[in-house]
N, C-alpha and C. Protein backbone atom coordinates (compact mmCIF):
# COMPACT_ATOMS: atom_id res chain seq x y z
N UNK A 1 0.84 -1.18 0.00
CA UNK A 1 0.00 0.00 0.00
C UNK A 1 0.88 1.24 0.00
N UNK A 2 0.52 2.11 -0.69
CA UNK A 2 1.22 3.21 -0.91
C UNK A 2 0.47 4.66 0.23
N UNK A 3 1.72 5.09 0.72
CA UNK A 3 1.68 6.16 1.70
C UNK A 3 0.29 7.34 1.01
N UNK A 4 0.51 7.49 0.17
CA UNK A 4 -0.06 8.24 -0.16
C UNK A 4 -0.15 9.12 -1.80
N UNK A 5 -1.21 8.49 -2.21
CA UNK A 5 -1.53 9.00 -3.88
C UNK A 5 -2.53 9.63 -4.29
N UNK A 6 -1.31 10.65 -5.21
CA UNK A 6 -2.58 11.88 -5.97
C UNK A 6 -2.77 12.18 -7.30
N UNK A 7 -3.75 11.62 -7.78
CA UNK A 7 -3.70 11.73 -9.32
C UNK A 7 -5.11 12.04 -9.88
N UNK A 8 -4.74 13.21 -11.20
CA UNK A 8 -5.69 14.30 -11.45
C UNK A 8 -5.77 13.96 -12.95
N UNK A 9 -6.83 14.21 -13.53
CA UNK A 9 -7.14 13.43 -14.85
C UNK A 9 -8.29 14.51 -15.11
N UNK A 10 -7.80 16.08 -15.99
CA UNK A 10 -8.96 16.77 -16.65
C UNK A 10 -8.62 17.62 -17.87
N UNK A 11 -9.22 17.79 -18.84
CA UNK A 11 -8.78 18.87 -20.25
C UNK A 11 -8.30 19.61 -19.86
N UNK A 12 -7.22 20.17 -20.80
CA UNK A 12 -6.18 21.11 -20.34
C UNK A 12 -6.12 22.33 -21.55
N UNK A 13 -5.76 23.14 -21.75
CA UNK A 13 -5.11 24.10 -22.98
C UNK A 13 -3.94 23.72 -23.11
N UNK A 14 -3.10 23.60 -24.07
CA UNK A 14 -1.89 23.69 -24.13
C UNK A 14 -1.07 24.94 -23.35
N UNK A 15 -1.82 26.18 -22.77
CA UNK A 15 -1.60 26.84 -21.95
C UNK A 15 -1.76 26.36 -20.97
N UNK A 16 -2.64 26.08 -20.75
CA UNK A 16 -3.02 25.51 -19.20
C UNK A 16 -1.63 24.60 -18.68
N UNK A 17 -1.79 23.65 -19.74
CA UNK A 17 -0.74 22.81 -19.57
C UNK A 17 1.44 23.24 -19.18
N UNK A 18 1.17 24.25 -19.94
CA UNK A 18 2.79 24.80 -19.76
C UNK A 18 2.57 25.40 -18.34
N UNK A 19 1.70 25.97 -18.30
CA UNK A 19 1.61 26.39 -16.72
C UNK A 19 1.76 25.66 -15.70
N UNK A 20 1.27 24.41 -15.54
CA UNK A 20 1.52 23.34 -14.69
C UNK A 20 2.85 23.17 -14.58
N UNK A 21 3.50 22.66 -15.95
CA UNK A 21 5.00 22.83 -16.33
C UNK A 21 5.90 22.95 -16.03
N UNK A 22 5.60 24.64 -15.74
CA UNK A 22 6.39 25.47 -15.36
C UNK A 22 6.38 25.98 -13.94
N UNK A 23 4.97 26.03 -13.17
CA UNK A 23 5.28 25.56 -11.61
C UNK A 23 5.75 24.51 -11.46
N UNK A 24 5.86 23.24 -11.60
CA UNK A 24 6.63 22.03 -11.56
C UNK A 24 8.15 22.47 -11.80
N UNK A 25 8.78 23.00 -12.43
CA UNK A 25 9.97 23.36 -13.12
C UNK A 25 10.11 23.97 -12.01
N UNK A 26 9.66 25.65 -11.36
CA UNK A 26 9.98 26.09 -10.71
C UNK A 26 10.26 25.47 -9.26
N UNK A 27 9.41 24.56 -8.88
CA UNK A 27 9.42 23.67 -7.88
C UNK A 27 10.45 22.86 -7.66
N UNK A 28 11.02 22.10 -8.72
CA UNK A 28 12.32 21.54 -8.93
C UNK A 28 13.42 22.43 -8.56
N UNK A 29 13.34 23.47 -9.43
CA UNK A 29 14.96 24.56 -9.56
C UNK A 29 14.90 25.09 -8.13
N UNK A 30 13.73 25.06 -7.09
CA UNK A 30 13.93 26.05 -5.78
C UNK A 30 14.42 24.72 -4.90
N UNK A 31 13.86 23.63 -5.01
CA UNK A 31 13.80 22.48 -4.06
C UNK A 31 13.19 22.57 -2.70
N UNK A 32 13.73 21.79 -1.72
CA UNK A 32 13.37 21.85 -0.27
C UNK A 32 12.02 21.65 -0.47
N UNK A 33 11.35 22.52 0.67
CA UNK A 33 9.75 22.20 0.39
C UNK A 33 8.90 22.99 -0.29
N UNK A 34 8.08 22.40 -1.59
CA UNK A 34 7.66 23.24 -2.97
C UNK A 34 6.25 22.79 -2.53
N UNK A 35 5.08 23.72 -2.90
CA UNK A 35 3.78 23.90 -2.70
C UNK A 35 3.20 23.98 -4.01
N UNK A 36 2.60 22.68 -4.69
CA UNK A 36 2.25 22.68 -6.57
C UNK A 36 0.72 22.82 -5.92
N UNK A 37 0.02 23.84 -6.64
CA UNK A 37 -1.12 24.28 -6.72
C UNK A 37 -1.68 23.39 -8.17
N UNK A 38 -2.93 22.66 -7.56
CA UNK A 38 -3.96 21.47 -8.47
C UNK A 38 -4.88 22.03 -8.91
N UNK A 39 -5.79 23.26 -8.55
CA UNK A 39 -6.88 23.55 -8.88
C UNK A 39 -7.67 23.19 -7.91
N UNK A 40 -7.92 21.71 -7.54
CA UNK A 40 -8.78 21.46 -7.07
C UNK A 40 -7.73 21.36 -4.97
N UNK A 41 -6.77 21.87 -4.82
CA UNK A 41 -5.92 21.85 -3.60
C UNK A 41 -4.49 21.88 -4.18
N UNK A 42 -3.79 22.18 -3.05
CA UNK A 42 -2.40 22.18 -2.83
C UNK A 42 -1.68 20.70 -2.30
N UNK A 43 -0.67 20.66 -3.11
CA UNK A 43 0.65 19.50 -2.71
C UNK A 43 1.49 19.90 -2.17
N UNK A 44 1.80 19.98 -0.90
CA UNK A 44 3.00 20.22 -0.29
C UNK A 44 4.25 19.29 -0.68
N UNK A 45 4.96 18.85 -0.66
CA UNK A 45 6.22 18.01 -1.18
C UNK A 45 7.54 18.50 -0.69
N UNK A 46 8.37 17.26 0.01
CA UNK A 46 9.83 18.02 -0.10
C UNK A 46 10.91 17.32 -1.42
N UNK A 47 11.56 18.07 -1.89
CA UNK A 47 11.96 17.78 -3.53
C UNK A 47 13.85 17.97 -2.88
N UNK A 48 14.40 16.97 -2.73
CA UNK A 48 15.61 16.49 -2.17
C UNK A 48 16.65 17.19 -3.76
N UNK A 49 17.88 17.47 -3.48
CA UNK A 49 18.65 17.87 -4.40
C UNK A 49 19.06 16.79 -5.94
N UNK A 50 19.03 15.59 -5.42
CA UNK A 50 19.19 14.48 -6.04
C UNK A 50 17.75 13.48 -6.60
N UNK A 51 17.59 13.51 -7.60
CA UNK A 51 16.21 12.44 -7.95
C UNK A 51 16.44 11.65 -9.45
N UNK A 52 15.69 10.83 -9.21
CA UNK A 52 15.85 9.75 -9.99
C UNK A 52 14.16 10.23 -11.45
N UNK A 53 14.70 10.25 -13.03
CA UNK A 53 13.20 10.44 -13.69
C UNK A 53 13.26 9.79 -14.63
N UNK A 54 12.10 9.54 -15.65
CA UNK A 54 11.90 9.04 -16.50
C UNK A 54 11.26 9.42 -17.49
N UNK A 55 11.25 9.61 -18.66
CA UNK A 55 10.33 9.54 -19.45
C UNK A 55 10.16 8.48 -20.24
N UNK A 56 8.72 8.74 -20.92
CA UNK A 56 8.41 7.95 -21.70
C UNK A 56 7.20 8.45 -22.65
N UNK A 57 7.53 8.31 -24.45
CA UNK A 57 6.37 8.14 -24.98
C UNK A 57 6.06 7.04 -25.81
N UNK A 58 4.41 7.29 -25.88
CA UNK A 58 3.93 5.97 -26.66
C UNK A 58 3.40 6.44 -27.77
N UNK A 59 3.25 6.07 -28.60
CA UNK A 59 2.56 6.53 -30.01
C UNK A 59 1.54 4.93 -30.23
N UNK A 60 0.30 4.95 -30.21
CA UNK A 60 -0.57 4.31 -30.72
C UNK A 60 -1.77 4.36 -30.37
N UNK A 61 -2.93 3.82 -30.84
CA UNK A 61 -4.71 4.11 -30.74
C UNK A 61 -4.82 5.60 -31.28
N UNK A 62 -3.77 5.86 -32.02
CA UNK A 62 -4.39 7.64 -32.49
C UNK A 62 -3.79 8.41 -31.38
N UNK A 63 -3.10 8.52 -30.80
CA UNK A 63 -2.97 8.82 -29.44
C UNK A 63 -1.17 9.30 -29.29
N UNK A 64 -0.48 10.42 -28.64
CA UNK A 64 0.50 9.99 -28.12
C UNK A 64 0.27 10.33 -27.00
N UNK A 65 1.09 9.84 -26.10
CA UNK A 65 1.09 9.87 -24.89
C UNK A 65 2.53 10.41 -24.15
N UNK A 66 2.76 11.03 -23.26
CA UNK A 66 4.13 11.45 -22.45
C UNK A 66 3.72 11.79 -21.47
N UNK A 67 4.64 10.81 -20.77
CA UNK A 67 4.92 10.40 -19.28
C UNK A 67 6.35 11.15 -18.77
N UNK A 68 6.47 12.23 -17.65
CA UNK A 68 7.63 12.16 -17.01
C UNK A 68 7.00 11.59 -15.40
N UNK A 69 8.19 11.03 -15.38
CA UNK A 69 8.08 10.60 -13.71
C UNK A 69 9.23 10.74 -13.29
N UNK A 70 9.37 11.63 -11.87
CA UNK A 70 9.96 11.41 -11.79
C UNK A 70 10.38 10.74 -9.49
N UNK A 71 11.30 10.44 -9.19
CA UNK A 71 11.47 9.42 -7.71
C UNK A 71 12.47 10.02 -7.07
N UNK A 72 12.04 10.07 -5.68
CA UNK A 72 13.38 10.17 -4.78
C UNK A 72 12.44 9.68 -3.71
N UNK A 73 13.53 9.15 -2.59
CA UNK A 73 13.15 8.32 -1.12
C UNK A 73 12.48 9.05 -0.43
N UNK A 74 11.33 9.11 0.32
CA UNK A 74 10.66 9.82 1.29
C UNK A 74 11.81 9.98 2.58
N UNK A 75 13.36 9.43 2.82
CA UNK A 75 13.61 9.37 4.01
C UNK A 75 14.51 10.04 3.75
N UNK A 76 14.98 11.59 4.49
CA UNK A 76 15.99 12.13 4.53
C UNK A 76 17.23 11.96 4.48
N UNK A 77 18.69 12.36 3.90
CA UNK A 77 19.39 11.40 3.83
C UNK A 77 20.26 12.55 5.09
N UNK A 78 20.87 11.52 6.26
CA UNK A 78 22.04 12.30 7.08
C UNK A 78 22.69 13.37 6.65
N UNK A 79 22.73 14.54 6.89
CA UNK A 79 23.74 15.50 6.99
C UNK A 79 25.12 15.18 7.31
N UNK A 80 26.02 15.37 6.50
CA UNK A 80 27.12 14.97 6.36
C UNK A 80 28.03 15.91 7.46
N UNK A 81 29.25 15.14 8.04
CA UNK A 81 29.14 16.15 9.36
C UNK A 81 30.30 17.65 9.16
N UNK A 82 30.20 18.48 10.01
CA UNK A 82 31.23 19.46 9.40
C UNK A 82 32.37 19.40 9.08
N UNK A 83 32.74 20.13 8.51
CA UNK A 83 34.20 20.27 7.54
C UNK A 83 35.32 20.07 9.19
N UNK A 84 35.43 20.56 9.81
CA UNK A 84 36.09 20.60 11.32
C UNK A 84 35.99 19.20 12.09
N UNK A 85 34.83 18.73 12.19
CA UNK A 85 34.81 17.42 12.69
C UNK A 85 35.63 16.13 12.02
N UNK A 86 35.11 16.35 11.09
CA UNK A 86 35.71 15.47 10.04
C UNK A 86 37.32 15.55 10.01
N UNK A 87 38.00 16.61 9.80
CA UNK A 87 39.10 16.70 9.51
C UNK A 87 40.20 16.79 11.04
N UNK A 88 39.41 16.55 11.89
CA UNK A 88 40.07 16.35 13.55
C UNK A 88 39.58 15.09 13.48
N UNK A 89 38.84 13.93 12.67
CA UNK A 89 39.02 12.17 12.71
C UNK A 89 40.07 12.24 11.96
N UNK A 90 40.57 12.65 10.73
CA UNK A 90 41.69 12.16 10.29
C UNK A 90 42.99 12.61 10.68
N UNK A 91 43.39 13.87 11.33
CA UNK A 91 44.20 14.28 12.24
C UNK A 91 44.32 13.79 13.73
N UNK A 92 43.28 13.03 14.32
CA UNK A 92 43.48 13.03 15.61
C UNK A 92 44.31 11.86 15.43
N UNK A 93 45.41 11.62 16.88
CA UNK A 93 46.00 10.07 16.88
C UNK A 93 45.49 9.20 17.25
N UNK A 94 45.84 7.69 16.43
CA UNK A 94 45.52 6.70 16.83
C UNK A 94 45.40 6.46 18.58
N UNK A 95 44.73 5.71 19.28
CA UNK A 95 44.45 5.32 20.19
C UNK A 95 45.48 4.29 20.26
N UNK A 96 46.31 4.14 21.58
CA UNK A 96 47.26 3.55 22.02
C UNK A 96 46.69 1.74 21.91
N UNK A 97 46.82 0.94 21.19
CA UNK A 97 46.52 -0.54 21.56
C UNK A 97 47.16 -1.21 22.86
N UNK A 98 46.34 -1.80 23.67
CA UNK A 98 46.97 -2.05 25.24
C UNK A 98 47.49 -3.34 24.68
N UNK A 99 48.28 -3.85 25.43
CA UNK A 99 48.99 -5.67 25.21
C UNK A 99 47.65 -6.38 25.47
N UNK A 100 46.77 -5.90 26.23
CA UNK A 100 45.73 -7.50 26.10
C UNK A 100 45.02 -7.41 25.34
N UNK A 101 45.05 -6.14 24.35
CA UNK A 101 44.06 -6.36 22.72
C UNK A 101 44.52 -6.76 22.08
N UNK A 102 45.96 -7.19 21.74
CA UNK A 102 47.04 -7.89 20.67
C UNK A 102 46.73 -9.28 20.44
N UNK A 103 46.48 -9.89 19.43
CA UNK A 103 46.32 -11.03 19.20
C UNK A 103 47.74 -11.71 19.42
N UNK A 104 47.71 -12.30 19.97
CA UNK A 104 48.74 -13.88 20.15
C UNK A 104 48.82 -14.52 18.83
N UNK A 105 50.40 -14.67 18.36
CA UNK A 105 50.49 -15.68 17.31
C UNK A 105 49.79 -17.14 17.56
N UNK A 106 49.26 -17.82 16.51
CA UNK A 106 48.51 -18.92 16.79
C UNK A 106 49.97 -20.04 16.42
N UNK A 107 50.08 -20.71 17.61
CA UNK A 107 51.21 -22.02 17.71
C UNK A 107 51.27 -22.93 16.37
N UNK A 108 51.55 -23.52 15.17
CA UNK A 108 51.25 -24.46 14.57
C UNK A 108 52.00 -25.81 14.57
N UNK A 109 51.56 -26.77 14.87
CA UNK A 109 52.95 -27.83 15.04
C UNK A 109 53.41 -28.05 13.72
N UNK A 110 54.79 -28.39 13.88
CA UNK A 110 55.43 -28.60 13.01
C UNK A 110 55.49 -29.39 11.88
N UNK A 111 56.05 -29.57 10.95
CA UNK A 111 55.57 -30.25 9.49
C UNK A 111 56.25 -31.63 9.58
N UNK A 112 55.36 -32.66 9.79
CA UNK A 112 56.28 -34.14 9.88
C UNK A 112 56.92 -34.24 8.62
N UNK A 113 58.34 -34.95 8.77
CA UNK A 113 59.00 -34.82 7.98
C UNK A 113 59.08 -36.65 7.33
């Protein structure tokens, strides 16, 4: 089952249509969280820097058809940590290994001859 689906199916102008378009477009190029106005309500959405799309057309029944779709994960991805943190893990020193964390050579008996 899907979280949640919205899909709108009505005659358009070819104006009408670029308009949609082009709030969509604008929605993309601002990112973060974009507000696409339906006519019939508002989509809130958060639009992540990175996404996955597709198109597709079909040509047949008299008909073409074009599909964009496009995907990204509903789950935030970690904030990567600061430039300072990061660069005091690869500067800081190793941690001293004590003698009872050292592995012991393993004994092997000897090769009959």
């Amino acid at each position: 089952m899907k979280d949640l689906k919205f899909e709108q199916k009505r005659a358009l102008s070819r104006v009408e249509a670029a308009d949609q378009l082009s709030a969509l477009a604008d929605a993309l190029r601002e990112g973060g969280e974009a507000e696409l106005d339906f006519g019939s309500g508002t989509l809130s959405l958060r639009i992540p820097d990175d996404l996955h799309s597709e198109v597709e057309i079909e040509i047949g029944n008299n008909e073409i058809e074009l599909e964009i779709e496009f995907r990204w994960p509903t789950a935030r991805k970690r904030a990567a940590p600061p430039a300072q943190e990061a660069a005091a893990r690869k500067t800081a020193p190793a941690k001293p290994v004590r003698a009872a964390d050292r592995t012991k050579p393993v004994k092997r008996p000897a090769a009959k001859k």
